[in-house]
Protein backbone atom coordinates (compact mmCIF):
# COMPACT_ATOMS: atom_id res chain seq x y z
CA UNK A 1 0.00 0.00 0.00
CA UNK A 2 2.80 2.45 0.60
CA UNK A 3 4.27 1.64 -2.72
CA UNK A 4 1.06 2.25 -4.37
CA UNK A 5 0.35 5.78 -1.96
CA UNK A 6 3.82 7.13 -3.24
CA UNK A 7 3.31 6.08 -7.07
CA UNK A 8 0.25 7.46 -7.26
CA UNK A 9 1.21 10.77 -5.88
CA UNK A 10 -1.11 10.53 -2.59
CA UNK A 11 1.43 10.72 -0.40
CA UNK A 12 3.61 13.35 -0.17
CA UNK A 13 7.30 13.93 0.38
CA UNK A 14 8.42 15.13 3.37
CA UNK A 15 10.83 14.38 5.86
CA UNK A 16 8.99 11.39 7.67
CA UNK A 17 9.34 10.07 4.42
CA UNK A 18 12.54 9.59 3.50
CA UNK A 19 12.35 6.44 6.31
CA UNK A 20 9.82 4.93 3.97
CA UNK A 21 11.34 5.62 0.70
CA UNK A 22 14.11 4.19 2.10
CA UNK A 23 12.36 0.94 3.40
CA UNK A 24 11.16 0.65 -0.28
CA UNK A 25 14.64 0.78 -1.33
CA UNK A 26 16.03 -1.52 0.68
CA UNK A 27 13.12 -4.19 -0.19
CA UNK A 28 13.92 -3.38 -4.04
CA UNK A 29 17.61 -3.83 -2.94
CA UNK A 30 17.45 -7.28 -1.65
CA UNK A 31 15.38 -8.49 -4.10
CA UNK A 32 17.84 -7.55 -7.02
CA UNK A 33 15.85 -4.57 -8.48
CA UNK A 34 18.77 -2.19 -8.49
CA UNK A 35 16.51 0.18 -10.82
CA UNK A 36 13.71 0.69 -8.13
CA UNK A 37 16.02 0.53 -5.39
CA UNK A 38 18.40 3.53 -7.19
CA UNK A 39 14.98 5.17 -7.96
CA UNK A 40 13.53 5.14 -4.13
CA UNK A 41 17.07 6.30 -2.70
CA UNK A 42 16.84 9.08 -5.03
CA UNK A 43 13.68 10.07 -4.32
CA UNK A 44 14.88 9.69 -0.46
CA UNK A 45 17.47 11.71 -1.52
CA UNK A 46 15.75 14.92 -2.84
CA UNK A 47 14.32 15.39 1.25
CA UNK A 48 17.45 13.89 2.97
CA UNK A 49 20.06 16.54 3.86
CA UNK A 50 22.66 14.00 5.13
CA UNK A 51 23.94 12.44 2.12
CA UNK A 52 23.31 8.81 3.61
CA UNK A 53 20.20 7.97 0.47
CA UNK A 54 22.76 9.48 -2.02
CA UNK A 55 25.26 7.23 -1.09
CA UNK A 56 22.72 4.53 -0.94
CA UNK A 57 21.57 5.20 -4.76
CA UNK A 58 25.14 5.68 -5.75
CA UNK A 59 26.00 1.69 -4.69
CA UNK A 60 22.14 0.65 -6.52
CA UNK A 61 23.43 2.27 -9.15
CA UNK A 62 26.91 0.32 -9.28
CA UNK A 63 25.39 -2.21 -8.88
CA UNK A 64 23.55 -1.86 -11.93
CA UNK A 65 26.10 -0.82 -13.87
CA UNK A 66 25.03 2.84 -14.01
CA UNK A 67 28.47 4.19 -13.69
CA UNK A 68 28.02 7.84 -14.00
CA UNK A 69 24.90 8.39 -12.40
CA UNK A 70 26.50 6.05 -9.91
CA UNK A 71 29.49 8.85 -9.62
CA UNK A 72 27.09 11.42 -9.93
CA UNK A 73 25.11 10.50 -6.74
CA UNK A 74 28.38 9.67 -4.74
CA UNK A 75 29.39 13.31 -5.24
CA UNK A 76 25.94 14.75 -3.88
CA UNK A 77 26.83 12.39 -1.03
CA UNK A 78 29.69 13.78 -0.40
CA UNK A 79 28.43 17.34 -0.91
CA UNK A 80 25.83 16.48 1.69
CA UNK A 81 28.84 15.32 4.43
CA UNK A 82 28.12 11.58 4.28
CA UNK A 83 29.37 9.48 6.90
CA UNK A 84 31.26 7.54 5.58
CA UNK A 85 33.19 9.36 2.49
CA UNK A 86 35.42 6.40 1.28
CA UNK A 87 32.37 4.68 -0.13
CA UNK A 88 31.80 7.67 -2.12
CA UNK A 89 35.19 8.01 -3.08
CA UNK A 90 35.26 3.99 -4.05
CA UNK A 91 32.61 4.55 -6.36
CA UNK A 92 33.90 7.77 -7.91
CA UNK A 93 37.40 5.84 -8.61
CA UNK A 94 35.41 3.28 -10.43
CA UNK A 95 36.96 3.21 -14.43
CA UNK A 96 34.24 5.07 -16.54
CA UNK A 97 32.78 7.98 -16.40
């Protein structure tokens, strides 16, 4: 029902929601759908100011073979102050773009 409240516009970003875009993700994750899992992180991203979603859809996105979006969302994470940095910096040392 979430999944269907946020596709269909009902519910609303805000900040609460980041912990359910992020529970999305993570179900996406472990079931190998690195597309909806890089798509919910990013949408956790827009609201979360902490750079911990960006750093999320940066490794979905490596994982899917996304390089430079992958690179792209490890530098908002950084920009953001992410905890940990090196995973960031892992993925932006990956070959490619």
């Amino acid at each position: 029902m979430l999944l269907e409240g946020v596709e269909k516009g009902v519910i609303k970003p805000s900040t609460r929601l980041v912990n359910d875009y992020w529970l999305l993700a993570q179900g996406f994750y472990f079931a190998a759908d690195m597309r909806k899992a890089a798509e919910y992180y990013g949408r956790a991203n827009e609201i979360d100011k902490t750079g911990e979603s960006a750093l999320n859809q940066a490794k979905a996105l490596r994982d899917d073979e996304r390089i430079a979006e992958a690179k792209a969302a490890a530098r908002q994470a950084l920009a953001k102050g992410v905890k940990q940095p090196k995973q960031a910096n892992d993925i932006l040392a990956l070959p490619g773009k």
